[in-house]
N, C-alpha and C. Protein backbone atom coordinates (compact mmCIF):
# COMPACT_ATOMS: atom_id res chain seq x y z
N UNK A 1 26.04 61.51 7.44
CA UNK A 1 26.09 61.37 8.89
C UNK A 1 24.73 61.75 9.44
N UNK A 2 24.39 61.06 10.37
CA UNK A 2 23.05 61.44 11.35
C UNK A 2 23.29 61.40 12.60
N UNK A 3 22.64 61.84 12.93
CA UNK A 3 22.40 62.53 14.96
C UNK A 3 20.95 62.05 15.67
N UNK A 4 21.45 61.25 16.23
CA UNK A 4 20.66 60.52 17.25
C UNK A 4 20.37 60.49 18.47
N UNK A 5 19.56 60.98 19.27
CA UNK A 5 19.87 61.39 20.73
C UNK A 5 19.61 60.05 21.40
N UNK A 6 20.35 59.40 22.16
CA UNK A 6 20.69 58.00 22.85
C UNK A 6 20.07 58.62 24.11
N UNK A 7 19.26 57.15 24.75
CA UNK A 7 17.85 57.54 26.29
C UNK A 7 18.85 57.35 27.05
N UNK A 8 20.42 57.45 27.11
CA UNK A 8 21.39 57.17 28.23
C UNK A 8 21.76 58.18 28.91
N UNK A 9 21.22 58.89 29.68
CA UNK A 9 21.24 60.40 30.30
C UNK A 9 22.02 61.53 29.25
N UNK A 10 21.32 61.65 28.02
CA UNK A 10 21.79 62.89 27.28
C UNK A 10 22.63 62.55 26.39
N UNK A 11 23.18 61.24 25.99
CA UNK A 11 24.44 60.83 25.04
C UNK A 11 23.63 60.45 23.99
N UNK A 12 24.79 60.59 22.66
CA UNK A 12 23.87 61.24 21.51
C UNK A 12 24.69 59.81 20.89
N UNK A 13 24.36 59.13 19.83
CA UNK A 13 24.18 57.82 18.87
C UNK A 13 24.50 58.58 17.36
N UNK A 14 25.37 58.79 16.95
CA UNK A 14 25.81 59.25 15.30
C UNK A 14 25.70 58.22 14.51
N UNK A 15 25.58 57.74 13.33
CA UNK A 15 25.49 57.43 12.36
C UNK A 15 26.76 57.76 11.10
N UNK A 16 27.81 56.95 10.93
CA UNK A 16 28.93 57.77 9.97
C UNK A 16 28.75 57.06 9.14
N UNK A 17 29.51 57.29 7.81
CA UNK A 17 29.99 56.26 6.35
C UNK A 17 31.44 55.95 6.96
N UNK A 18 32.34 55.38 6.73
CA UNK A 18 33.68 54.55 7.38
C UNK A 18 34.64 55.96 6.56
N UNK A 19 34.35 56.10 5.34
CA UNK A 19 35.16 57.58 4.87
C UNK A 19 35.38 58.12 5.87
N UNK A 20 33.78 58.86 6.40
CA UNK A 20 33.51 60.31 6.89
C UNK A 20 34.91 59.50 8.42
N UNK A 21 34.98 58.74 8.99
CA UNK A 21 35.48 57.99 10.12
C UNK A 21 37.02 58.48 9.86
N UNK A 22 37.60 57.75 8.40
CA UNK A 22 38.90 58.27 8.68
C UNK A 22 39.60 59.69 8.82
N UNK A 23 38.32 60.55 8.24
CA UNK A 23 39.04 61.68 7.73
C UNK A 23 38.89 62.64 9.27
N UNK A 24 38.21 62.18 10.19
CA UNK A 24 37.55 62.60 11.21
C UNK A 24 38.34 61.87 12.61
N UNK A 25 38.84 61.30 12.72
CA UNK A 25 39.22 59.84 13.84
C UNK A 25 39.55 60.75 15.03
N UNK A 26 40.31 61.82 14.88
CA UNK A 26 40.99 62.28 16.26
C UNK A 26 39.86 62.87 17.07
N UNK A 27 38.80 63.58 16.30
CA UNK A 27 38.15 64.77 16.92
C UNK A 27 36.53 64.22 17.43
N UNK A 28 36.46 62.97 16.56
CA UNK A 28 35.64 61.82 16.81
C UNK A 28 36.01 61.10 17.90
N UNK A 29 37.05 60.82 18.77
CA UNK A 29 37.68 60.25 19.68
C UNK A 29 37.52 61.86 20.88
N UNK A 30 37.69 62.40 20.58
CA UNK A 30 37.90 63.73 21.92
C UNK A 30 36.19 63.72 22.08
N UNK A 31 35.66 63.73 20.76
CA UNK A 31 33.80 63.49 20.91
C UNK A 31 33.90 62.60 22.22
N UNK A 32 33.58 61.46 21.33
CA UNK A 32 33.32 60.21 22.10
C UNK A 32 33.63 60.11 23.80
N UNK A 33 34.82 60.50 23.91
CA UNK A 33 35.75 60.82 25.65
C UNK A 33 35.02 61.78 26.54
N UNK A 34 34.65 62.88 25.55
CA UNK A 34 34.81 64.43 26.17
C UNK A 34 33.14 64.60 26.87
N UNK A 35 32.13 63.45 25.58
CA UNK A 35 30.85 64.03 25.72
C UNK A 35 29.91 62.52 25.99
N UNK A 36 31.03 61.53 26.27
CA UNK A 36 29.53 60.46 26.14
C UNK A 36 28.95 59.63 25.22
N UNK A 37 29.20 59.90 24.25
CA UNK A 37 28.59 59.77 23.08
C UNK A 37 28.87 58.56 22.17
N UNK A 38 28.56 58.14 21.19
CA UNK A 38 28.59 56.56 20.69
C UNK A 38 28.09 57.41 19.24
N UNK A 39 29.65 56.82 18.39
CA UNK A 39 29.66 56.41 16.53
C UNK A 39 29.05 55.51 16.17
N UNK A 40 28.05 54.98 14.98
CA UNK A 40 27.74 54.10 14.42
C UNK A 40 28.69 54.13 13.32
N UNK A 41 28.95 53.45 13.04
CA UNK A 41 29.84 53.37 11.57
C UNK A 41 29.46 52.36 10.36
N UNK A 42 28.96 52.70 9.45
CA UNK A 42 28.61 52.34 8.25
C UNK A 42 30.02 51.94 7.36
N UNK A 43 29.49 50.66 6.58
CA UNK A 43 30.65 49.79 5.74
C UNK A 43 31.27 50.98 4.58
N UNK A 44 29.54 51.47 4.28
CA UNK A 44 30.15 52.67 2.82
C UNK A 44 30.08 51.99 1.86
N UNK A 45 30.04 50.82 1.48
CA UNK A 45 29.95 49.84 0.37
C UNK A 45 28.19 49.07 0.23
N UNK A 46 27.56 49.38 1.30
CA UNK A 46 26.33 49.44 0.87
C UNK A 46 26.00 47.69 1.77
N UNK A 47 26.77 46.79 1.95
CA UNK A 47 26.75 45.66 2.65
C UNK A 47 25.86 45.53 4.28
N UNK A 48 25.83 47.02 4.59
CA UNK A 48 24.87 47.01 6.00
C UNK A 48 25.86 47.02 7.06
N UNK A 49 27.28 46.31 6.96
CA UNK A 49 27.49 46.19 8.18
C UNK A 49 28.12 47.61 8.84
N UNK A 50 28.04 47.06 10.03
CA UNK A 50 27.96 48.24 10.97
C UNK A 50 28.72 47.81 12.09
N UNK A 51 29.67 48.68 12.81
CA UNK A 51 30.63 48.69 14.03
C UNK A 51 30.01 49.80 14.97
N UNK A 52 30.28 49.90 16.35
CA UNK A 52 30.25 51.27 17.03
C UNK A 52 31.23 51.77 18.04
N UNK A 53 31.81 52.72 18.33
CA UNK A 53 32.79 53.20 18.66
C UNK A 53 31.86 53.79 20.23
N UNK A 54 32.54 53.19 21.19
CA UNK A 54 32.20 53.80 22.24
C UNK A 54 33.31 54.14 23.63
N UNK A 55 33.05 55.26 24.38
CA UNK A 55 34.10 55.33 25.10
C UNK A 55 34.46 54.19 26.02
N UNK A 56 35.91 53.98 26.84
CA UNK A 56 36.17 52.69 27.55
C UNK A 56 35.08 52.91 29.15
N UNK A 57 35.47 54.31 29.33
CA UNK A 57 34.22 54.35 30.69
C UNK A 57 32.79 53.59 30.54
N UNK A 58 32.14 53.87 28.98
CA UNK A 58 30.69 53.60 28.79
C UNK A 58 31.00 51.88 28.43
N UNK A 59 32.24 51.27 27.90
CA UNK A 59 32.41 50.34 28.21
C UNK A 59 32.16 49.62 29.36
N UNK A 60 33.28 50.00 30.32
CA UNK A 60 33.33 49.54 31.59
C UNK A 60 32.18 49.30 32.51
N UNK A 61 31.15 50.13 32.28
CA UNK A 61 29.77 50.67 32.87
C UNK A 61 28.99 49.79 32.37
N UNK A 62 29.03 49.12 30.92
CA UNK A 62 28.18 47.90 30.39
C UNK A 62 28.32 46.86 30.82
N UNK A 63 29.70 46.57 30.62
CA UNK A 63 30.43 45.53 31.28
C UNK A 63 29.94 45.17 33.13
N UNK A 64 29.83 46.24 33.75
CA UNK A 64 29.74 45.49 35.12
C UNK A 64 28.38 45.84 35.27
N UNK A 65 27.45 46.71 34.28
CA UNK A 65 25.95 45.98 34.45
C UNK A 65 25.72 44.61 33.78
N UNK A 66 26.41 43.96 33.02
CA UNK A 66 25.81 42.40 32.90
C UNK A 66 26.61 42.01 33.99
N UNK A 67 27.48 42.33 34.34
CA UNK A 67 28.22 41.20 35.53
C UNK A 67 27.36 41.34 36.33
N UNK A 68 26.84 42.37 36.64
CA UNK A 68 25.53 42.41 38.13
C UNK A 68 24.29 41.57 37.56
N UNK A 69 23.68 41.97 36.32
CA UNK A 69 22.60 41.22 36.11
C UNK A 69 22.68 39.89 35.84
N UNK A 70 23.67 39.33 35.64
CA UNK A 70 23.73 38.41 35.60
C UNK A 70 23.98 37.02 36.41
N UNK A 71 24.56 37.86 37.77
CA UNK A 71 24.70 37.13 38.83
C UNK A 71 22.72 37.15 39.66
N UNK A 72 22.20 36.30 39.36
CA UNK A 72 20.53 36.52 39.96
C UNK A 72 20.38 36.41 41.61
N UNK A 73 21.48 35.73 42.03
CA UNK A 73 21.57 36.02 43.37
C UNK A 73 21.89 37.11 43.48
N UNK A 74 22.96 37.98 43.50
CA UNK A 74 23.22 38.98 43.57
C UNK A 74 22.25 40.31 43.53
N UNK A 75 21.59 40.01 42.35
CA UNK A 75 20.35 41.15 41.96
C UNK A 75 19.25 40.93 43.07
N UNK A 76 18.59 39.52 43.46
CA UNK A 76 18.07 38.92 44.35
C UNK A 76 18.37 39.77 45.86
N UNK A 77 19.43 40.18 45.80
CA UNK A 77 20.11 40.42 47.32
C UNK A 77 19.86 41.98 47.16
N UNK A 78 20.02 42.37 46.12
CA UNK A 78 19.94 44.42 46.18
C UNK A 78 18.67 44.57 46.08
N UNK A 79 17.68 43.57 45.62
CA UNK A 79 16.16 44.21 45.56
C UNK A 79 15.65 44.08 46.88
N UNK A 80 15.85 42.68 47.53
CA UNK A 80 15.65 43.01 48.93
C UNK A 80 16.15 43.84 49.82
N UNK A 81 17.45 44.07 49.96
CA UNK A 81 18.04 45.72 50.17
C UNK A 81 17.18 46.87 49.74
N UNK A 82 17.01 47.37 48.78
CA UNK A 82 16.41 48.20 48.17
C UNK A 82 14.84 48.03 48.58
N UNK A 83 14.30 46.79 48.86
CA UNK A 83 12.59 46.90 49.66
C UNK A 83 12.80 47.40 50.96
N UNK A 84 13.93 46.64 51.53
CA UNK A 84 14.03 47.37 53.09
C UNK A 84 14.37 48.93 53.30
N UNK A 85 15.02 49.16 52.53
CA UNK A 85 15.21 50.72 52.51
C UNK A 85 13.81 51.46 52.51
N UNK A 86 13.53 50.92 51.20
CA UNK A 86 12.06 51.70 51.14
C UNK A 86 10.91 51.50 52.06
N UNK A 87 10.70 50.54 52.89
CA UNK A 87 10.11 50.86 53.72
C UNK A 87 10.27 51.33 55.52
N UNK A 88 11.75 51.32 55.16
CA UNK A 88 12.48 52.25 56.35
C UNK A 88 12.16 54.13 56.31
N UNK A 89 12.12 54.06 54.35
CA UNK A 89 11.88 55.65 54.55
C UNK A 89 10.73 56.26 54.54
N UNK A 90 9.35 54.69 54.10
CA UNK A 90 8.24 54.96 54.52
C UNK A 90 7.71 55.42 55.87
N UNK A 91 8.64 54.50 56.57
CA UNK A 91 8.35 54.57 58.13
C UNK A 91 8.41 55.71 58.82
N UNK A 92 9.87 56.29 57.70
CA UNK A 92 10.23 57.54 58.35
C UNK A 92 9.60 58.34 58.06
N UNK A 93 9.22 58.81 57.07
CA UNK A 93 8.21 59.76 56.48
C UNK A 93 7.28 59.66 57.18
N UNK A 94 6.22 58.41 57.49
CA UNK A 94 5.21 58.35 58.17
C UNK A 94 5.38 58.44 59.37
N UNK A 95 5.72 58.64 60.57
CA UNK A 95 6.50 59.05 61.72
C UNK A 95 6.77 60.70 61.23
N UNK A 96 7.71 60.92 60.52
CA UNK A 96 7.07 62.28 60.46
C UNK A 96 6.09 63.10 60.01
N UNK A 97 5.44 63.02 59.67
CA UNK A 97 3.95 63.13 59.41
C UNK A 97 3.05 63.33 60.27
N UNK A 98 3.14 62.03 61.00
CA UNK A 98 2.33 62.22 62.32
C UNK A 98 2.64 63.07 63.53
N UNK A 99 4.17 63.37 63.17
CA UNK A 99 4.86 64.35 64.62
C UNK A 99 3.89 65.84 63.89
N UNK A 100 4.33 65.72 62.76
CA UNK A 100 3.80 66.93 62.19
C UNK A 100 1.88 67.73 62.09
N UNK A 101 1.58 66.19 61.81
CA UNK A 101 0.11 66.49 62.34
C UNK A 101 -0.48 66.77 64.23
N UNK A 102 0.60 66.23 64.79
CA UNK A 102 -0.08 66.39 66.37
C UNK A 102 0.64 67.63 66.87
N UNK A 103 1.83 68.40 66.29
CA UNK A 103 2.41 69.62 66.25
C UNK A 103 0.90 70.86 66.38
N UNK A 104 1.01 70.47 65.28
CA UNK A 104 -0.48 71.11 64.60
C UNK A 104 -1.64 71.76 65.13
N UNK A 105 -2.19 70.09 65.96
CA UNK A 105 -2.95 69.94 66.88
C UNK A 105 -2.78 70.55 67.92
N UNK A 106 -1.83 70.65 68.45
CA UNK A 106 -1.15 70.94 69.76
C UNK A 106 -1.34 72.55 69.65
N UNK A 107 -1.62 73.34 68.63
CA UNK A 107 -1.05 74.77 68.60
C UNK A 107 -2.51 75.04 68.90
């Protein structure tokens, strides 16, 4: 078995043999639920192949990031959202800034 730290805010990527899997399944499942985390599972017969066990939340969470990325209008529509924001809080920032510099002045 190996330990892998996954760039998905702190969830860790294991590495098993399909043995180490059965003898393990329940506490590997309270893992997986409890902490985030994602099994690799190895054939054990040396063939390469490989399955991975992940929770249904980290499912669900994959699942409706391709449904978003994949709709390009959609993504199209939150980046322009997301420009207007940002330069609403530029504005704001800069507006305060300047209250803050003529405060200043004023003293």
């Amino acid at each position: 078995m190996s330990d892998v730290n996954g760039s998905g805010g702190g969830s860790s990527f294991r590495t098993m043999d399909i043995n180490e899997v059965g003898r393990a399944l329940m506490d590997l499942h309270e893992q997986i639920v409890s902490r985030n985390s994602r099994i690799e599972i190895t054939s054990g017969d040396g063939s390469g192949q490989r399955s991975v066990i992940i929770s249904k939340a980290e499912l669900q969470s994959l699942e409706q990031a391709l449904e978003i990325l994949s709709d390009s209008e959609g993504v199209r529509a939150m980046a322009e959202s997301l420009s207007k924001l940002c330069a609403q809080v530029e504005h704001h920032d800069d507006a305060q800034r300047q209250q803050h510099t003529t405060l200043a002045h004023a003293q």
